[in-house]
Protein backbone atom coordinates (compact mmCIF):
# COMPACT_ATOMS: atom_id res chain seq x y z
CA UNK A 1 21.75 3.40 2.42
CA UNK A 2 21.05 6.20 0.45
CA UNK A 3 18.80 6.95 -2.24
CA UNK A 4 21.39 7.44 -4.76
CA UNK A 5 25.15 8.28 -5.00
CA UNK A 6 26.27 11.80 -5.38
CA UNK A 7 28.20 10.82 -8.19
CA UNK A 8 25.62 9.20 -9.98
CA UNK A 9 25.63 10.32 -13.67
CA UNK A 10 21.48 10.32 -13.91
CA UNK A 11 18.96 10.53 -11.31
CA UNK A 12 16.69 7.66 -11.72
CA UNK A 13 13.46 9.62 -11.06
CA UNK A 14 14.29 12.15 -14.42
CA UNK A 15 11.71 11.71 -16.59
CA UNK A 16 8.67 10.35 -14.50
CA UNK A 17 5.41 12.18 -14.63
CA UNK A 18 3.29 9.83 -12.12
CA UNK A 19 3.90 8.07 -9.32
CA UNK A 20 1.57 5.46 -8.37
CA UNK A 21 1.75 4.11 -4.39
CA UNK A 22 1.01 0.53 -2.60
CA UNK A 23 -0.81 2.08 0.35
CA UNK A 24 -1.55 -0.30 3.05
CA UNK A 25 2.25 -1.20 4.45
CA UNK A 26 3.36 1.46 2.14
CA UNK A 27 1.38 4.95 3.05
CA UNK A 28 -0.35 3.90 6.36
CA UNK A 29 0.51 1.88 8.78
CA UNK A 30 -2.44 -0.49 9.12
CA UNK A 31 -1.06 -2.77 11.55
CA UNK A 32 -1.08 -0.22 14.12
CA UNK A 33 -4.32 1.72 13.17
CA UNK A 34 -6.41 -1.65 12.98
CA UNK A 35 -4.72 -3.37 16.07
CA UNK A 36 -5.34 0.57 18.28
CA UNK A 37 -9.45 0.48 16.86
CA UNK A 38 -9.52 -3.40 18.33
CA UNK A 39 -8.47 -2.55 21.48
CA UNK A 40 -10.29 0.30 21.52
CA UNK A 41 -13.55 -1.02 20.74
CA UNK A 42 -13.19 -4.00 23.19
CA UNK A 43 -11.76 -1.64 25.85
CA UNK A 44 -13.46 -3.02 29.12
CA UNK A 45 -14.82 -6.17 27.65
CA UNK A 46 -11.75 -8.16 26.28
CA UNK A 47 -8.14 -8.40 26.92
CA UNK A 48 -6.79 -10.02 23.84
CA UNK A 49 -3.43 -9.76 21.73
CA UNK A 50 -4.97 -7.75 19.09
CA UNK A 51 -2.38 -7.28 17.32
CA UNK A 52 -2.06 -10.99 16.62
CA UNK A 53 -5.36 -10.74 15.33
CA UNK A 54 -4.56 -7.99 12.83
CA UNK A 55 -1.42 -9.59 11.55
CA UNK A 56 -3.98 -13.16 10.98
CA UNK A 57 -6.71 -10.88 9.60
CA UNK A 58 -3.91 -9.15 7.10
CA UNK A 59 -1.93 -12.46 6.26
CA UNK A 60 -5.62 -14.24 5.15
CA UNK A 61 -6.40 -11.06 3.02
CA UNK A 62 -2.44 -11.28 1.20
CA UNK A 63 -3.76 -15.20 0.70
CA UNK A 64 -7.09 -14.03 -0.85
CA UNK A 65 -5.65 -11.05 -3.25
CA UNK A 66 -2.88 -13.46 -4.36
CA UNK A 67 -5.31 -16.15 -5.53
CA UNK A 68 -7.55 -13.91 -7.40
CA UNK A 69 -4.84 -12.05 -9.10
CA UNK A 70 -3.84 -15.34 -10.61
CA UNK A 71 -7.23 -15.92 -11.47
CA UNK A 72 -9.19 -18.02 -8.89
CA UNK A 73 -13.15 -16.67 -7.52
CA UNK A 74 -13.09 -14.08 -5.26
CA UNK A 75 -14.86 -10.78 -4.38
CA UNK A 76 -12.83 -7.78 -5.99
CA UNK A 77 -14.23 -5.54 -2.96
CA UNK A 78 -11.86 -5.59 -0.64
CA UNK A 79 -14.68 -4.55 1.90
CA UNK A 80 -16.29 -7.62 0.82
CA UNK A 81 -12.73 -9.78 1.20
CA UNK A 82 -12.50 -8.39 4.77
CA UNK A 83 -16.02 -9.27 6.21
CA UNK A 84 -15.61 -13.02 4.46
CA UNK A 85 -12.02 -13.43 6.31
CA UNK A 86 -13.74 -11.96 9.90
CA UNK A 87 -16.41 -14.07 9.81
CA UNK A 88 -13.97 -17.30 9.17
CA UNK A 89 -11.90 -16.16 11.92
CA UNK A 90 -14.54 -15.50 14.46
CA UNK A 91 -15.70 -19.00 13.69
CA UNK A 92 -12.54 -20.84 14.28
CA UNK A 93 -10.96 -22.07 17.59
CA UNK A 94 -8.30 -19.41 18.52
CA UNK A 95 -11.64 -16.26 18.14
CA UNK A 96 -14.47 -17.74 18.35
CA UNK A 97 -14.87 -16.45 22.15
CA UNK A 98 -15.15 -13.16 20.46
CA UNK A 99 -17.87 -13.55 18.12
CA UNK A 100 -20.75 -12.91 20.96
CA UNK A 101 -19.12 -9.53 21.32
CA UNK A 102 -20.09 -8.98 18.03
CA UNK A 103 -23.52 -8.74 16.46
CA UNK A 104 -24.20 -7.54 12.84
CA UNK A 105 -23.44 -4.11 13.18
CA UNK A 106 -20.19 -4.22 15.32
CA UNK A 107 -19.02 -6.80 12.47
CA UNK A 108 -19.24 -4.27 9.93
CA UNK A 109 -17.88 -1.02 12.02
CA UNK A 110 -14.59 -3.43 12.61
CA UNK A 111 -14.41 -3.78 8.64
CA UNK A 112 -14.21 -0.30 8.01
CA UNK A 113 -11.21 -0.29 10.83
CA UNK A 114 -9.41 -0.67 7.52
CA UNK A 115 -10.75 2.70 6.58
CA UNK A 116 -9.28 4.49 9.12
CA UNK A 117 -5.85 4.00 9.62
CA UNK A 118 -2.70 6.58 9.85
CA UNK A 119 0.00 7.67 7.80
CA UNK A 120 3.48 6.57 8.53
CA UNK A 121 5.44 9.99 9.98
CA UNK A 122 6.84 10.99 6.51
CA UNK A 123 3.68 10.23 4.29
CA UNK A 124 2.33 13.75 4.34
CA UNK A 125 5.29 15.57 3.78
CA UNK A 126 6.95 13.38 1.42
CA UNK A 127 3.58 13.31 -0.40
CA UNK A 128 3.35 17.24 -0.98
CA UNK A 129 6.63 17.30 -1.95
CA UNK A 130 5.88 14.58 -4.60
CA UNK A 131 2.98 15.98 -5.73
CA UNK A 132 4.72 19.63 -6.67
CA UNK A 133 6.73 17.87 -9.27
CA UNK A 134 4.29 14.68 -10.61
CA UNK A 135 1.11 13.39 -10.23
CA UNK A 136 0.60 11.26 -7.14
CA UNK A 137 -2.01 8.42 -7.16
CA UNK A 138 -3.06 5.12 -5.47
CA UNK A 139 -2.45 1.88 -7.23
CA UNK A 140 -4.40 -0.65 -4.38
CA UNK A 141 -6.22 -3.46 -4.00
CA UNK A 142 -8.29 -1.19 -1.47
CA UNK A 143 -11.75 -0.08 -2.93
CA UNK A 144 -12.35 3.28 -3.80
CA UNK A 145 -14.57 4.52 -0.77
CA UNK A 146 -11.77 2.41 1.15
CA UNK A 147 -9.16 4.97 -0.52
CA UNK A 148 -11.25 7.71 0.13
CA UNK A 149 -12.10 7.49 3.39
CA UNK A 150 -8.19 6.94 4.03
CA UNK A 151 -7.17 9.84 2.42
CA UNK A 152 -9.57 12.06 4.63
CA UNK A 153 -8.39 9.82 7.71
CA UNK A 154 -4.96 10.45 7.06
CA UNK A 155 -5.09 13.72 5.02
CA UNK A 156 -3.21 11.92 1.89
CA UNK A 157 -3.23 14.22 -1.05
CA UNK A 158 -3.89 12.32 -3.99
CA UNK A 159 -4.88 13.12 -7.55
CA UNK A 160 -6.20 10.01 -8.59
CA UNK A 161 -7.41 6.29 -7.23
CA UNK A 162 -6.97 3.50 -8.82
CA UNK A 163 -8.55 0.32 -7.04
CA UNK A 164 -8.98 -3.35 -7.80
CA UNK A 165 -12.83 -2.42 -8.59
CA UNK A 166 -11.66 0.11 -11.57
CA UNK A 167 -9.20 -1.95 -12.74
CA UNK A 168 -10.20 -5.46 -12.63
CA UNK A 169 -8.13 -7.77 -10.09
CA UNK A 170 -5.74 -7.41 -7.16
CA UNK A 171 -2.18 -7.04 -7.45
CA UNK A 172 0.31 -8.38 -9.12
CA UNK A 173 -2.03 -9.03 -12.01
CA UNK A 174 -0.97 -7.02 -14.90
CA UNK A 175 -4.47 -5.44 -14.92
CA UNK A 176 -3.55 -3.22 -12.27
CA UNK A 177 -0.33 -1.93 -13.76
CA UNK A 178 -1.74 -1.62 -17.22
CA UNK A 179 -4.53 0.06 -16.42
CA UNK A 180 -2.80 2.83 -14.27
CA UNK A 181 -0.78 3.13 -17.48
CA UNK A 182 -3.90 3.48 -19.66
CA UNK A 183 -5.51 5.63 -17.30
CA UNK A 184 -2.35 8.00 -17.37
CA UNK A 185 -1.64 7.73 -20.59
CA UNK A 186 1.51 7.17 -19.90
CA UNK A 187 4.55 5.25 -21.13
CA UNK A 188 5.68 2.51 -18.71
CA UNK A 189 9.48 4.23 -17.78
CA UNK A 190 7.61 7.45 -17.23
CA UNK A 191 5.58 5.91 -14.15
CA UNK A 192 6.80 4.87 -11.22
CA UNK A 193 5.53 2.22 -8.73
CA UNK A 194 6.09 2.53 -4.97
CA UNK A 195 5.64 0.05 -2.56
CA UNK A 196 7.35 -1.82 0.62
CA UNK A 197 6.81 -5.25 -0.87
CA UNK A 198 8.58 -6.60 -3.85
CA UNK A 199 6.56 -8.81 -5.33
CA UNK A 200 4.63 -5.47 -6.36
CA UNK A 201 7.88 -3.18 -7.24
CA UNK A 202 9.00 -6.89 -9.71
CA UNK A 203 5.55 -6.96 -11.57
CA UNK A 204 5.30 -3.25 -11.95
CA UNK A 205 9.15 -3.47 -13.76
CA UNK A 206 7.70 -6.16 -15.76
CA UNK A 207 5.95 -3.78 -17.61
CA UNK A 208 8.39 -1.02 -17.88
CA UNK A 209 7.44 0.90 -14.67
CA UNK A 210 10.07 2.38 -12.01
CA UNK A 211 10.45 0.58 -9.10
CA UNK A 212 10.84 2.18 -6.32
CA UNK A 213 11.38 0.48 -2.66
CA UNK A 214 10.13 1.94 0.63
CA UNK A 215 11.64 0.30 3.84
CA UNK A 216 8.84 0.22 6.48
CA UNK A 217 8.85 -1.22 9.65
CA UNK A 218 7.51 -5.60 9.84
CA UNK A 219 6.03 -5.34 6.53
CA UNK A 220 6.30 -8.74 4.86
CA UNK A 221 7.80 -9.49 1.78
CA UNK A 222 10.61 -6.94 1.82
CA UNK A 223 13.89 -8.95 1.94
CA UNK A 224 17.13 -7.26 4.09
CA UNK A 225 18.89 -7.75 0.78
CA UNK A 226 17.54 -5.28 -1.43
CA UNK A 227 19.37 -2.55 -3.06
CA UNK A 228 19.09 -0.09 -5.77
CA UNK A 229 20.20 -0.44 -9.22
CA UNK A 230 23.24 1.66 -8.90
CA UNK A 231 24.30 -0.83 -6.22
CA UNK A 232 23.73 -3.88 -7.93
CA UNK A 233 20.65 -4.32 -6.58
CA UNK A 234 16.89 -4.56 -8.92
CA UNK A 235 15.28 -1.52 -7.68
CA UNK A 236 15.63 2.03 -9.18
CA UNK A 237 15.61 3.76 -6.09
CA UNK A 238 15.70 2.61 -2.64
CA UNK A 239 14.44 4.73 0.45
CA UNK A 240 13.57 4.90 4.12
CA UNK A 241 10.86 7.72 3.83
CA UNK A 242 8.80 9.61 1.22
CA UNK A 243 11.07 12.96 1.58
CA UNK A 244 13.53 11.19 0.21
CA UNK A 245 11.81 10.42 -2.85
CA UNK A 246 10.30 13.97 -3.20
CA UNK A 247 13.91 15.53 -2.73
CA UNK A 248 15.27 13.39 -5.29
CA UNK A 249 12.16 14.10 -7.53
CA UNK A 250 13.17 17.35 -7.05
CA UNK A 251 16.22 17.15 -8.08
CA UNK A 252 15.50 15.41 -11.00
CA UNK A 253 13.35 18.41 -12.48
CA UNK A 254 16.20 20.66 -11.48
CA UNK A 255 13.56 22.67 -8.85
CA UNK A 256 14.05 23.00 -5.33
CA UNK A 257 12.28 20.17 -2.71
């Protein structure tokens, strides 16, 4: 599917400034960077299907974010939100055999495995190309040293973070989307949200935003059936890589990608 017909009689991107980016699932691709740090770190002391690990760690953290967005208690550190959901897991029955590998300090180096994960193959390039034509920022429930220490990880060129911390919650509470908006000073339609989950792209166009859908590999809540507006579909723009974006971006401010 492409991002838009040729015969299209507007490009959906004309007339955004900013676009502000999921990044976890979206940008990097955490479920390989955590799962390689795990099995690198227990290299020669464990043999265990990390990977399964990561997916429980990241599934607990989606079940954390959710409930505070809708208002229950919760840590807005997502540093914080990790170390809570490690510690639960290393005391239940399918890890706790791992928890004497890990004292204080190994506890918190695994934490900032988060930190330190890579871009998906188009992320830089599709993000420079973006960034020639609009401002390019974050819009996570990662914290801000958490976004930072990505973007040097992964060389992400960004010209602003937004976090939960600055803005208030986790996603899909409205803080996050009006806040990037205030931030900006921006009006919603002139802002778009990117992300390979849904539930983020529907609350962003509850307030006016873009949407615009990213397919990536195993990420959750990213239904087969999604399709762009011009196809009948809910989404302004659907792609399979940043370059697409940045090309139609491009195209939209009649300059070359």
């Amino acid at each position: 599917m492409s991002a838009v017909s040729a015969a299209d009689a507007e490009n959906p991107l004309k007339g955004v400034e900013a676009f502000v980016f999921d990044v976890w699932g979206t940008v990097v691709d955490w479920r390989k960077g955590v799962a390689e740090h795990l099995r690198a770190f227990f290299d020669g002391k464990l043999d265990e299907d990390w990977d399964s690990f990561t997916a429980e760690w990241r599934e607990n953290y989606y079940q954390q974010t959710f409930s505070i967005a809708a208002g229950g208690a919760g840590s807005i550190n997502v540093d914080v939100m990790h170390r809570g959901i490690l510690d639960k897991m290393l005391a239940s029955p399918r890890w706790e055999h791992v928890a004497p590998h890990l004292d204080e300090s190994a506890r918190h180096e695994l934490v900032l495995f988060w930190h330190r994960v890579p871009g998906w193959p188009d992320t830089v390039e599709g993000l420079y190309g973006m960034k020639k034509h609009a401002i390019i920022g974050t819009l996570s429930n990662g914290s801000i040293r958490t976004l930072v220490d990505m973007a040097k990880y992964a060389e992400l060129p960004w010209d602003v973070l937004f976090s939960s911390e600055l803005l208030g919650s986790y996603k899909p509470n409205p803080k996050m989307y009006l806040g990037a908006l205030t931030h900006l000073n921006l009006q919603p339609h002139q802002c778009a949200m990117v992300a390979a989950h849904i539930y983020d792209l529907r609350a962003a166009a509850t307030h006016g935003m873009k949407a615009v859908f990213v397919r990536r590999p195993r990420e959750p809540n990213a239904p087969d059936d999604i399709r762009p507006k011009s196809e009948g579909g809910e989404v302004d723009v659907y792609v399979e890589s940043f370059v697409e974006i940045a090309n139609l971006l491009a195209e939209a401010k009649g300059a070359p990608a």
